[in-house]
Protein backbone atom coordinates (compact mmCIF):
# COMPACT_ATOMS: atom_id res chain seq x y z
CA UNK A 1 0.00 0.00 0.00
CA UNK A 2 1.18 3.20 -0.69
CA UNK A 3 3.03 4.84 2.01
CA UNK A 4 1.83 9.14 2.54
CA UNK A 5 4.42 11.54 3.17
CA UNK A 6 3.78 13.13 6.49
CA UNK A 7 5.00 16.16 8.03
CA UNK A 8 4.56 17.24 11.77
CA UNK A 9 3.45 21.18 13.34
CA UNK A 10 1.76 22.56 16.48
CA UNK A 11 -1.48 22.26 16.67
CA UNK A 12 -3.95 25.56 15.59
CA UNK A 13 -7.15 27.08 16.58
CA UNK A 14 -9.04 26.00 12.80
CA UNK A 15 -7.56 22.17 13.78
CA UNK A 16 -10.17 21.59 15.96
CA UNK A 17 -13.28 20.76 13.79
CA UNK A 18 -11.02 18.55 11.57
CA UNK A 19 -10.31 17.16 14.93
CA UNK A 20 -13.32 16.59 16.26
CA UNK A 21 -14.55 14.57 13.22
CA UNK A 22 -11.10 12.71 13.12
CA UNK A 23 -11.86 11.68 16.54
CA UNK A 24 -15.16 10.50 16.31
CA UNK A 25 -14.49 8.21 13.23
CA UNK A 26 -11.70 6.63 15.05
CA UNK A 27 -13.42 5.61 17.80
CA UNK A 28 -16.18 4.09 16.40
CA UNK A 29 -13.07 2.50 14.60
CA UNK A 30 -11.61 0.94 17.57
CA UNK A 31 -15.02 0.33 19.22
CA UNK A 32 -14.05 2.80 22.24
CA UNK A 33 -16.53 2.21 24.62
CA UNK A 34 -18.12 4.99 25.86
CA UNK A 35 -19.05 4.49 29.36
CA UNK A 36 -15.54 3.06 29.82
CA UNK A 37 -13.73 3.88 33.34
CA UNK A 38 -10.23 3.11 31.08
CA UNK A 39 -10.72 4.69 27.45
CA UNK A 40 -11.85 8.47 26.24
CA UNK A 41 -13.18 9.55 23.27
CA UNK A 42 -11.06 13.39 23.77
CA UNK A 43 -13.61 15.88 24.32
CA UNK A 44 -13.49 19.40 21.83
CA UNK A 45 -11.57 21.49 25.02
CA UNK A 46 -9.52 18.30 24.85
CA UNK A 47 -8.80 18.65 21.42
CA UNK A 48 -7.57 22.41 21.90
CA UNK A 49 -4.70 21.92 23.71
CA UNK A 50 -2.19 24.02 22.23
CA UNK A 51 0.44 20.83 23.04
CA UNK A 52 -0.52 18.44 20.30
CA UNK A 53 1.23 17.76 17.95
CA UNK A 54 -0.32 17.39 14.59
CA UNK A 55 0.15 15.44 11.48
CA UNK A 56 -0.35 16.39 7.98
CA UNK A 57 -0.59 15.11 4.24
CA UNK A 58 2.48 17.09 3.40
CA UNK A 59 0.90 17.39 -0.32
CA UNK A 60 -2.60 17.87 0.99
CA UNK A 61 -2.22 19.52 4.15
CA UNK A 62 -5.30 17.30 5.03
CA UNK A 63 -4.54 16.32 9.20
CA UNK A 64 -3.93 12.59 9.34
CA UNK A 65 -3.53 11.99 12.91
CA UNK A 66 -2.51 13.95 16.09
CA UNK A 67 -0.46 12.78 19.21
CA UNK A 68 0.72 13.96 22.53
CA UNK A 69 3.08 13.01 25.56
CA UNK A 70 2.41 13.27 29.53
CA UNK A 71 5.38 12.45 31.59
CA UNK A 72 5.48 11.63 35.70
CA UNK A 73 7.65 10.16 37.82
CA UNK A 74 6.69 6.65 39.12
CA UNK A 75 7.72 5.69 43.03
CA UNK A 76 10.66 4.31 42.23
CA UNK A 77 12.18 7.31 40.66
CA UNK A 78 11.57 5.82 37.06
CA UNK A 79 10.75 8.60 34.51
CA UNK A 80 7.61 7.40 32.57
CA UNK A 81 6.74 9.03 29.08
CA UNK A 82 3.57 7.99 28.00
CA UNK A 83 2.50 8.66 24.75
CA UNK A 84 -0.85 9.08 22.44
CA UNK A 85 -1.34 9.07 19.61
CA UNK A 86 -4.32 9.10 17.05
CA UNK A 87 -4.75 8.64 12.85
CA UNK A 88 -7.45 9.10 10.65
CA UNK A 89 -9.05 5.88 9.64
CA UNK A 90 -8.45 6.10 6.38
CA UNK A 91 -4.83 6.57 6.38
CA UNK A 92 -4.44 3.60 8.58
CA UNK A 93 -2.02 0.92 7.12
CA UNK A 94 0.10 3.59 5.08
CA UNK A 95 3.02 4.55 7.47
CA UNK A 96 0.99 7.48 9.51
CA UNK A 97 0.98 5.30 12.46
CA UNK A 98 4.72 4.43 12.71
CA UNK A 99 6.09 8.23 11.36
CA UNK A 100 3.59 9.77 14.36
CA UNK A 101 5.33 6.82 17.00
CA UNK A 102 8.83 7.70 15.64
CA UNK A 103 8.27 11.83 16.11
CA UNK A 104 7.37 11.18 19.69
CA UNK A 105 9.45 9.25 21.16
CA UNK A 106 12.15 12.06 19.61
CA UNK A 107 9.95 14.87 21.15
CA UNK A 108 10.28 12.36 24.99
CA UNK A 109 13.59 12.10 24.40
CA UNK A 110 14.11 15.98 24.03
CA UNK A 111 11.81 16.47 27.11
CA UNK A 112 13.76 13.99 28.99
CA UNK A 113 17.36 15.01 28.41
CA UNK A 114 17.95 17.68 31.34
CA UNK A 115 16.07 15.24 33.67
CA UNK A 116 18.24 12.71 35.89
CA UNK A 117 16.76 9.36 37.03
CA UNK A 118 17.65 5.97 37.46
CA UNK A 119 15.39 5.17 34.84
CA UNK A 120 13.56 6.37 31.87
CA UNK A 121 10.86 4.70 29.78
CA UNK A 122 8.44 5.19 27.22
CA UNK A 123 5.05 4.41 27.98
CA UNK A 124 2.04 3.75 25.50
CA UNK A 125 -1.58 2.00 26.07
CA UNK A 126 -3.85 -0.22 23.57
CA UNK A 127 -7.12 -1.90 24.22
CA UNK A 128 -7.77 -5.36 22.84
CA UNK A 129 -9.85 -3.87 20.14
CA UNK A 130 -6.78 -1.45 18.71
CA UNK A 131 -5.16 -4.70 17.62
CA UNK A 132 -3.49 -2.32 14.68
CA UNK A 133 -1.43 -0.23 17.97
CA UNK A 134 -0.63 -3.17 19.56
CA UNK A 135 0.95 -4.75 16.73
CA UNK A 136 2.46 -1.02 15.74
CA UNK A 137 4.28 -1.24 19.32
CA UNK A 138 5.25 -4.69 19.79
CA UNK A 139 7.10 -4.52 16.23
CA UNK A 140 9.13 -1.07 18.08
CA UNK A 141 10.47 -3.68 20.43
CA UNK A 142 7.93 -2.60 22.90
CA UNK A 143 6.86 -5.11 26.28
CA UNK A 144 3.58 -5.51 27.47
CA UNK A 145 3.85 -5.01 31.08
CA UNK A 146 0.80 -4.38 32.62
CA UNK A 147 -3.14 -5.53 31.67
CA UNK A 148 -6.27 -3.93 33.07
CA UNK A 149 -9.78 -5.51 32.66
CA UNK A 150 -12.56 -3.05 32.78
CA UNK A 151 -15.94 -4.94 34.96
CA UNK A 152 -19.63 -4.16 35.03
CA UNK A 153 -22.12 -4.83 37.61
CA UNK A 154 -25.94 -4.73 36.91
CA UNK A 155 -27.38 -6.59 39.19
CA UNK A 156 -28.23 -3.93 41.90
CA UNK A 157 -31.54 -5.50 42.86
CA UNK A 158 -30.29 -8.72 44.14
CA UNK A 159 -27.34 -6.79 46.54
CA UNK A 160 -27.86 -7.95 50.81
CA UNK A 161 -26.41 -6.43 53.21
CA UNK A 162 -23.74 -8.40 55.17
CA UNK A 163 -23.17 -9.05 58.75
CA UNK A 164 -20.78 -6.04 60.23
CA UNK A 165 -17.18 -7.45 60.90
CA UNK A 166 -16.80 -6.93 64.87
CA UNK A 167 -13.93 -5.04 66.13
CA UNK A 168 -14.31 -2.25 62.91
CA UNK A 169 -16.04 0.52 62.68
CA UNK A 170 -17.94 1.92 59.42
CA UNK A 171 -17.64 5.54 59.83
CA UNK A 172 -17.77 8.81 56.84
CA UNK A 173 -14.12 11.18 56.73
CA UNK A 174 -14.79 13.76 58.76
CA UNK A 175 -11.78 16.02 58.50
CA UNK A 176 -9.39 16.74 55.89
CA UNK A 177 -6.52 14.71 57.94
CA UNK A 178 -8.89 11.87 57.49
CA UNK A 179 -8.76 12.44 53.88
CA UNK A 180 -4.82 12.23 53.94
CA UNK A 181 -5.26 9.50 56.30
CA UNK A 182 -6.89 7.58 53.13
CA UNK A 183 -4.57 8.68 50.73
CA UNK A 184 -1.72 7.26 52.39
CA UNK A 185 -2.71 4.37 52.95
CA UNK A 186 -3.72 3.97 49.41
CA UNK A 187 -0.49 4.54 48.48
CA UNK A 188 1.10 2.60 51.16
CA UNK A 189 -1.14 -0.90 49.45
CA UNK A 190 -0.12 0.51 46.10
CA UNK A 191 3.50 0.76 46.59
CA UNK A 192 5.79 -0.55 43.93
CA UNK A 193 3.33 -1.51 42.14
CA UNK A 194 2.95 -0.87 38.34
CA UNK A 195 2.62 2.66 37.86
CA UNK A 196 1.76 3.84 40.83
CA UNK A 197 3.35 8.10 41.30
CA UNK A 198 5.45 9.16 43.88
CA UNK A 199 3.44 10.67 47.32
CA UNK A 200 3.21 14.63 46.05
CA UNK A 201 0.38 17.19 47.27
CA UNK A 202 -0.15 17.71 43.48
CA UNK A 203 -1.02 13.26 43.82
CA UNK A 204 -2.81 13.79 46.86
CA UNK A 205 -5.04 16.97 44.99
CA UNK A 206 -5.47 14.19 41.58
CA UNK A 207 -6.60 11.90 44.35
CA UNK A 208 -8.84 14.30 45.37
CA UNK A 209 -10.78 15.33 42.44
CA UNK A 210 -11.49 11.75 41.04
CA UNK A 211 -12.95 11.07 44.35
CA UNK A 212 -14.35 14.27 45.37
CA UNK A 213 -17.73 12.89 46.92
CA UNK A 214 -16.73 11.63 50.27
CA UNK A 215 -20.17 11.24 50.83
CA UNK A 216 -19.54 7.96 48.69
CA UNK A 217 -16.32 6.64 50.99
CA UNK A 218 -16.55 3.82 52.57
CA UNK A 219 -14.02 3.63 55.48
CA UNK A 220 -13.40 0.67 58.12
CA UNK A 221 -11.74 1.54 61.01
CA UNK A 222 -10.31 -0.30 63.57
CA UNK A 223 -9.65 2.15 66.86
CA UNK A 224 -7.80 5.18 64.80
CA UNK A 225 -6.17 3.08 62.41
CA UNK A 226 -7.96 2.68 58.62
CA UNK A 227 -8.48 -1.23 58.14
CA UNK A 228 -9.65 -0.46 54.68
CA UNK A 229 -12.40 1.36 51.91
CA UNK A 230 -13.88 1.72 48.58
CA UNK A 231 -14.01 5.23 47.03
CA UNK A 232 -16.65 5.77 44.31
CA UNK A 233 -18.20 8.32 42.20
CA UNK A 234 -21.00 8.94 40.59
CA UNK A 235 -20.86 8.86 36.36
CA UNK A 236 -23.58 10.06 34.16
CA UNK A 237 -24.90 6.40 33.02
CA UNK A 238 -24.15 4.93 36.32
CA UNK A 239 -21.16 4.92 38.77
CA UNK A 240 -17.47 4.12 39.38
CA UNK A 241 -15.36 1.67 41.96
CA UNK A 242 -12.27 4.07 42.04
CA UNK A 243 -10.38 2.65 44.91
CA UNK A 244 -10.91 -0.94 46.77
CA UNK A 245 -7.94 -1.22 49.52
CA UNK A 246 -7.59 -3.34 52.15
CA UNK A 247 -4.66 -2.70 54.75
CA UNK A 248 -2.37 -5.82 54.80
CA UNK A 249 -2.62 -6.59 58.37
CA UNK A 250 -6.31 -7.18 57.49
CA UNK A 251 -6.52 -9.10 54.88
CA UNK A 252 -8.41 -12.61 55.32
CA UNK A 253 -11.17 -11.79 56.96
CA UNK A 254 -13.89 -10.47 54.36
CA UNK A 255 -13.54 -6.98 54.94
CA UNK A 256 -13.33 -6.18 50.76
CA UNK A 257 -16.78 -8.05 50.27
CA UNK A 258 -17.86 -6.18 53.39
CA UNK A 259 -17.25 -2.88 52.09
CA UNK A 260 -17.56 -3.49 48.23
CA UNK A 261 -21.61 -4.49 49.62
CA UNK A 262 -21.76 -1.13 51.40
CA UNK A 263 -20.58 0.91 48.65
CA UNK A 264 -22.72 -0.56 46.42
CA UNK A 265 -26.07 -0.69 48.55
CA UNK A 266 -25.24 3.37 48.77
CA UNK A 267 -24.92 3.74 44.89
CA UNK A 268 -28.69 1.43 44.73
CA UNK A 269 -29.83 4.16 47.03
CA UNK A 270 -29.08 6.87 44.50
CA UNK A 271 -30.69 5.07 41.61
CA UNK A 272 -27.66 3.91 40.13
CA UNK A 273 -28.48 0.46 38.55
CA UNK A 274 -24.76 -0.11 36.47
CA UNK A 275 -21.38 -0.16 38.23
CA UNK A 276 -18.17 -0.40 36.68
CA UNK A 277 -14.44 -0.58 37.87
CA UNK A 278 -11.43 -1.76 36.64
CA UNK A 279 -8.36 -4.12 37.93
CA UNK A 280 -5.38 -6.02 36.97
CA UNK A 281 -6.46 -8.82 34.72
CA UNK A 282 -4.53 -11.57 36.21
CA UNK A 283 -5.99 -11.33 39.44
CA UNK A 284 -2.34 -11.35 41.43
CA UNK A 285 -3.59 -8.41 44.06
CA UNK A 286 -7.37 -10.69 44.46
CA UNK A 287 -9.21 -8.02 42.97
CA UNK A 288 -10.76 -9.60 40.37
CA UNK A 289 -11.33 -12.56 41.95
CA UNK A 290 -13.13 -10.81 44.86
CA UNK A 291 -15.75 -8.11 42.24
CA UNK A 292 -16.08 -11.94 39.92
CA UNK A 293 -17.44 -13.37 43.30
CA UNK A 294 -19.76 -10.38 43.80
CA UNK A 295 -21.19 -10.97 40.54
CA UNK A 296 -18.95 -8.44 37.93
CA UNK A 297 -18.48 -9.56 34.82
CA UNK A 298 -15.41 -9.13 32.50
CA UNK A 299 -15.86 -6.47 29.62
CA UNK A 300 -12.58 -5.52 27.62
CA UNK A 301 -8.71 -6.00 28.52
CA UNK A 302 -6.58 -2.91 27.91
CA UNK A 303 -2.76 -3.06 27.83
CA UNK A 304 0.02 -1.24 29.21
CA UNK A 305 3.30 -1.12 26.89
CA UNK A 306 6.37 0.20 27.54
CA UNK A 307 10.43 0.51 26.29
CA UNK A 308 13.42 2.10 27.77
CA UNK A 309 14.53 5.32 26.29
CA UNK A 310 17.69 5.68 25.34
């Protein structure tokens, strides 16, 4: 198939319609699934961001894709680079794809040159319906390190209520140490774990806003110490598990069901009737082994990539 010459610029106020459009055709495309907790379809203030980095038909000027890069620093002190990138459908399967990858990882590798770290990698993420990226990245020599599998529950009319575990009590946050209280000890289950951000208050604030309804917490305490929760929000078709921890030194004992019940029976009481969450899709933390017990139901895998950058 004939290969289109492509040349790169930053991205313009009149790019946004073209955008928009280029968007929407993708994702039906790649079967994005709308109410997904894992995968966006970019929204138009999305799609302004002065940072992207545009492809172009450089006979046409017609746009044939668009990417961008986000960049943290893991708790480890790894440097990730993770990387997005987007191309027309039809221009698929004639070189867009690899020419957009190629530009940037050069554009990380700029970004990451005055930066020291024991590590630095590039990151990139396909669902199992954008078999065409995960082939793209696989043939760049990158690893698939990480799978997620997005869950739905929809059977809120057949949720009990379960005996209260003695010893713990089910209390709401009532103080913004509390809060931090929660935080850190999500962090403290999640440490070392795949992706997981160094403690920062610019973390803690992220933490914040994707849980903002504490109204929705579910915290088990046992004396002043937190034993373990489930954070959720509400969606507009429905409602999201964000966090389910349980502190180590309490494992075994049912607490997770316990408070995965709770959280739920709130969510019936505010007519949500579809829950979704996702978890590692191997299971090695228990978490999908403990929301398959409850009755969730597998959806779609999505896939973490990533390669060292040198």
């Amino acid at each position: 198939m004939n290969q289109l010459k492509v040349t790169f610029r930053t991205h313009e106020d009149s790019d946004v319609d073209a955008l928009v459009q280029l968007t929407q055709d993708a994702a039906k495309t790649d079967r994005v699934d709308p109410k997904s907790t894992l995968e966006r379809v970019p929204s138009r203030d999305a799609l302004s961001d002065p940072e992207l980095l545009i492809a172009e038909d450089s006979e046409t000027g017609d746009i044939l894709g668009y990417g961008a890069i986000q960049w943290w620093e893991e708790d480890d002190g790894t440097l990730v680079y993770l990387h997005s990138g987007t191309v027309r459908t039809g221009a698929r399967g004639k070189g867009v794809g690899l020419k957009l990858l190629k530009e940037l990882q050069s554009r990380a590798r700029s970004l990451a040159a005055d930066k020291s770290a024991p590590s630095k990698v590039l990151g990139a993420n396909a669902s199992q319906t954008e078999a065409g990226a995960s082939e793209l990245l696989l043939a760049d020599a990158y690893q698939k390190v990480w799978s997620q599998v997005e869950m739905e529950y929809t059977a809120m009319d057949k949720l009990s209520r379960l005996p209260h575990p003695e010893a713990f009590e089910l209390r709401p946050i009532k103080s913004e140490k509390e809060k931090r209280q929660v935080y850190h000890a999500n962090k403290r289950v999640y440490a070392g774990q795949f992706g997981n951000p160094q403690p920062s208050e610019e973390d803690y604030q992220e933490f914040i806003e994707d849980s903002s309804e504490t109204s929705l917490w579910k915290v088990l305490w046992h004396d002043n110490d937190i034993a373990g929760f489930v954070l959720s929000r509400m969606r507009p078709n429905g409602a999201e598990v964000m966090e389910v921890s349980v502190m180590p030194e309490f494992r075994r004992r049912g607490l997770g069901t316990y408070l995965m019940v709770e959280s739920m029976l709130e969510l019936r009481k505010r007519g949500v009737d579809e829950v979704r969450l996702h978890t590692g899709a191997e299971g090695k933390m228990g978490g999908r082994q403990l929301y398959e017990s409850l009755g969730f139901k597998a959806l779609k895998e999505h896939y973490r990539y990533r390669k060292p950058l040198h």
